[in-house]
Protein backbone atom coordinates (compact mmCIF):
# COMPACT_ATOMS: atom_id res chain seq x y z
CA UNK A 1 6.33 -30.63 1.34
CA UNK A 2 3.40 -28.52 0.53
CA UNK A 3 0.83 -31.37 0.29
CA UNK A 4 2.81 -32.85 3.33
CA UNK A 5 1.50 -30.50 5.45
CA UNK A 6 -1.84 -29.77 3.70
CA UNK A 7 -2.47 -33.83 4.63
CA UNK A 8 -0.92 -33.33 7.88
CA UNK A 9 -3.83 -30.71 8.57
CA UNK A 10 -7.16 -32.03 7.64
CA UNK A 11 -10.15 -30.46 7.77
CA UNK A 12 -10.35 -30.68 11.35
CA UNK A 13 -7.17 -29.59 12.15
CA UNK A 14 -7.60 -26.71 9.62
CA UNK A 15 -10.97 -25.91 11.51
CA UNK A 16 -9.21 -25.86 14.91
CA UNK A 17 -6.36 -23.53 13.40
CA UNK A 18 -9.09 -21.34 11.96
CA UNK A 19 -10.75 -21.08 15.10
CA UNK A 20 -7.76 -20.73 17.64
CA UNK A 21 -6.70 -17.57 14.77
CA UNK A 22 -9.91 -16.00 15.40
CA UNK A 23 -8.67 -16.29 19.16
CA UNK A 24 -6.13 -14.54 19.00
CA UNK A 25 -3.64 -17.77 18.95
CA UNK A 26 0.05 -16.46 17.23
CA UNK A 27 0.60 -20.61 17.05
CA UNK A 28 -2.26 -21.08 14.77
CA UNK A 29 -1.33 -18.54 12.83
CA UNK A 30 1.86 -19.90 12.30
CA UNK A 31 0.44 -23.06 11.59
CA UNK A 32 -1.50 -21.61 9.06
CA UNK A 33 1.73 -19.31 7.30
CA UNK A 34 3.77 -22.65 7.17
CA UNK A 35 0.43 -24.55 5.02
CA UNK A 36 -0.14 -21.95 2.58
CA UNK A 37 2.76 -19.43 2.66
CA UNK A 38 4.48 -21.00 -0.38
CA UNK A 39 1.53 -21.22 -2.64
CA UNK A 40 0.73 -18.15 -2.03
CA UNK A 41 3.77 -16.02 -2.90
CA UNK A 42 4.02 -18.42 -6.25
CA UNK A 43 0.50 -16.75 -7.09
CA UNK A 44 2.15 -13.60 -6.44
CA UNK A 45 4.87 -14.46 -8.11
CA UNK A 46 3.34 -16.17 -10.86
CA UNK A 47 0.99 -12.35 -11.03
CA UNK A 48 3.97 -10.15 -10.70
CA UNK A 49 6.96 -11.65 -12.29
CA UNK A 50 8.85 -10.22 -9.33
CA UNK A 51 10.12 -11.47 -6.13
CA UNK A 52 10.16 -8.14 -4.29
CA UNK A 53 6.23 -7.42 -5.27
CA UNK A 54 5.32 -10.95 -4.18
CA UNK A 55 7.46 -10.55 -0.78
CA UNK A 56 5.38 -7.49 0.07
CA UNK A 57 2.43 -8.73 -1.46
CA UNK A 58 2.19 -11.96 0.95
CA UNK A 59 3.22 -9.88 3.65
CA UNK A 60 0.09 -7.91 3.42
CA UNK A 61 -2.08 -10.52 2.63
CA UNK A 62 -1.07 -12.27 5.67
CA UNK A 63 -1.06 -8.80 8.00
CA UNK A 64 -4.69 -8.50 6.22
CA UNK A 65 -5.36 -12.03 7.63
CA UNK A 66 -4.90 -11.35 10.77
CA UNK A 67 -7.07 -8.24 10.44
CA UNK A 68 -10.05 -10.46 8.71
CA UNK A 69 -9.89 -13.98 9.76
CA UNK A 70 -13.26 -13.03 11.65
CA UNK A 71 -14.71 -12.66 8.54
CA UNK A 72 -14.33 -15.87 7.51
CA UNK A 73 -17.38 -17.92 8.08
CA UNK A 74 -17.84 -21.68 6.50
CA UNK A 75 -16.99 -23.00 3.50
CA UNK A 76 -13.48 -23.43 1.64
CA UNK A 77 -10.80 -21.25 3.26
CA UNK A 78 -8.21 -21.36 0.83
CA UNK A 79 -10.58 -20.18 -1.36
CA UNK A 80 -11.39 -17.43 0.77
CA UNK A 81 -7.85 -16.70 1.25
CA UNK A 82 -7.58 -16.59 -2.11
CA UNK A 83 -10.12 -14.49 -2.60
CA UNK A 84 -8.32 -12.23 -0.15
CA UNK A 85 -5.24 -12.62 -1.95
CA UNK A 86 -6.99 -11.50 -5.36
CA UNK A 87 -8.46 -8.51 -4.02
CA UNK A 88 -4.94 -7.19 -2.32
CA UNK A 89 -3.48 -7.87 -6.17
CA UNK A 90 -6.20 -5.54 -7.72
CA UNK A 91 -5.09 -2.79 -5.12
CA UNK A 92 -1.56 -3.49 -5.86
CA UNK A 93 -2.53 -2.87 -9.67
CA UNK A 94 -4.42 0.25 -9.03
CA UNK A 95 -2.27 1.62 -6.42
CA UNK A 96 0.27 1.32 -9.41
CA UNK A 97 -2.00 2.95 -12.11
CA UNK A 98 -2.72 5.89 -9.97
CA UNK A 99 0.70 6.21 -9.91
CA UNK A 100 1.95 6.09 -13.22
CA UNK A 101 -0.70 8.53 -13.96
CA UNK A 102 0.09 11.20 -11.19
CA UNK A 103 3.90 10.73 -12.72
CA UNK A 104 2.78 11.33 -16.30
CA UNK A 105 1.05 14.25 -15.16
CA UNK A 106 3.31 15.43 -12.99
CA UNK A 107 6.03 15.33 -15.80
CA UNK A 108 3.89 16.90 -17.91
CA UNK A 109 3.64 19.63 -15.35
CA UNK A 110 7.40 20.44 -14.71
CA UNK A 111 7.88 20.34 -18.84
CA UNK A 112 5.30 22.59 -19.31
CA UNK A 113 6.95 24.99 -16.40
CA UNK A 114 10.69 24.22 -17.64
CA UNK A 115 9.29 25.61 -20.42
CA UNK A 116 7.77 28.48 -20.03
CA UNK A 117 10.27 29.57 -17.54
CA UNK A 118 13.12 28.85 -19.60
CA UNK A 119 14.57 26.12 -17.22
CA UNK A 120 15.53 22.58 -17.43
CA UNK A 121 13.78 19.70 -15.57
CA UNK A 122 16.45 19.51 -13.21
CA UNK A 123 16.63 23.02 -12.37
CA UNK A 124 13.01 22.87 -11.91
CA UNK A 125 13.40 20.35 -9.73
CA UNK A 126 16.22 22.25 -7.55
CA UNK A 127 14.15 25.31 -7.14
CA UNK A 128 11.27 23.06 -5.94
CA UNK A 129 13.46 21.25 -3.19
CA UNK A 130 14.78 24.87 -2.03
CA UNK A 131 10.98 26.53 -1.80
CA UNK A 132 9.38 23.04 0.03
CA UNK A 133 12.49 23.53 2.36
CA UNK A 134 11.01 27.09 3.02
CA UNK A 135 8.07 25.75 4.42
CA UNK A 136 7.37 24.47 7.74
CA UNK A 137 8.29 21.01 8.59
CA UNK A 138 4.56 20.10 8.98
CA UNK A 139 3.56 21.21 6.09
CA UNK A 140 6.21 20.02 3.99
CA UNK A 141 6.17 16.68 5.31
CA UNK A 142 2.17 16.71 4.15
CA UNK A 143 2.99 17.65 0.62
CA UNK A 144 6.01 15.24 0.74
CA UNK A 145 3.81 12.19 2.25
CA UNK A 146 0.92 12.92 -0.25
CA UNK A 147 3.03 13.49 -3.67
CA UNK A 148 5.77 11.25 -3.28
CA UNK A 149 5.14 8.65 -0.91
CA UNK A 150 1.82 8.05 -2.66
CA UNK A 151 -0.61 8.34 0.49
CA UNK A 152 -4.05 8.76 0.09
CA UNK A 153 -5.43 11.58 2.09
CA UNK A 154 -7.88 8.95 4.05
CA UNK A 155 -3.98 7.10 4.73
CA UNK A 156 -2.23 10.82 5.80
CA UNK A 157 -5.83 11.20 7.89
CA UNK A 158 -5.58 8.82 9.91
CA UNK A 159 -1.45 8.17 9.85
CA UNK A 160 -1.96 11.78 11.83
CA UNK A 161 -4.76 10.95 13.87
CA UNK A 162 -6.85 14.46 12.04
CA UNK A 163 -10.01 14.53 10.28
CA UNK A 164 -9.83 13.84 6.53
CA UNK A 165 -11.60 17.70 6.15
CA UNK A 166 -8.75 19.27 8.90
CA UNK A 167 -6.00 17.40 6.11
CA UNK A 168 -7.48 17.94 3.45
CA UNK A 169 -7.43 21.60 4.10
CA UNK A 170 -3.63 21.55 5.38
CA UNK A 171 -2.65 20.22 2.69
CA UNK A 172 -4.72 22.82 0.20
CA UNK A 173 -2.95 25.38 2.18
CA UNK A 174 0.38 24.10 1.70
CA UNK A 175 0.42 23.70 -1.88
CA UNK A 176 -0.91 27.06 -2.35
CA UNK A 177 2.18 28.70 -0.31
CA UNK A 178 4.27 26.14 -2.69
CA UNK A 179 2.39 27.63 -5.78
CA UNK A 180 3.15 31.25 -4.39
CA UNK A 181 6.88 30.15 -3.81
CA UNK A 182 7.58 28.83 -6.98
CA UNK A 183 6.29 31.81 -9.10
């Protein structure tokens, strides 16, 4: 079906599609999802071994195609694409490094504080959720948004339409009335 459609759209037709995308044309686009959609989730899927990953992952490599097909001058565009593609992988597998190390170390944090305060992890864990629940909602919701939805402050920036400095410093502030809290 695949190479169906691939020899349905020649180069021609693949130009015009190209073009009426960088107009702004939602029918090219979906011209251009039904062509390459399936090969591109089975590189996804082929990457991540997991149907979930390569859902979202295709999902943002088209949004991201919408964003960039300007970008794309001459040449081959599925190798473009799949250029794009590779690139929004690598971010997946960073994105997912950073994270397994700000879990590590924030394990390491709440045993080392279990410890020394003679509780377990879970009741380190309660006495966190009651003191963020002290704070105010803005505040909280910066601390929650950062540490365990994974945001990066540039993300939380502009997600609340602030200065990276002005959240930057919100958020400093927050986690030291958490610190002061918790002791």
């Amino acid at each position: 079906m695949r190479r169906k459609l691939e020899n349905m759209a020649g180069q021609d037709d693949l130009e015009q599609m190209i073009a009426g995308c960088k107009a702004g044309n939602g029918e090219a686009f979906e011209q251009l999802l039904d062509i390459y959609a399936k090969r591109c989730y089975g590189y996804f899927y082929r990457l991540t071994g997991n149907k979930a990953i390569s859902d979202d992952l295709l999902s943002e490599l088209f949004v991201r195609l919408v964003v960039k097909i300007g970008s794309f001058k001459d040449g081959s565009f599925e190798s473009w694409l799949f250029k794009v593609a590779s690139n929004i992988f690598y971010d997946y597998l960073r994105g997912k490094q950073r994270q397994k190390k700000l879990l590590e170390g924030r394990k390491a944090q709440f045993e080392s504080a279990a410890v020394e305060t003679g509780q377990s992890h879970d009741e380190r864990l309660d006495e966190l959720q009651r003191q963020l629940e002290k704070l105010d909602a803005d505040t909280r919701e910066l601390i929650i948004l950062r540490f365990y939805s994974q945001l990066s402050f540039r993300e939380l920036a502009k997600m609340r339409s602030e200065p990276i400095g002005t959240t930057l410093s919100k958020l400093h502030r927050g986690l030291e009335k958490l610190r002061k809290l918790m002791e």
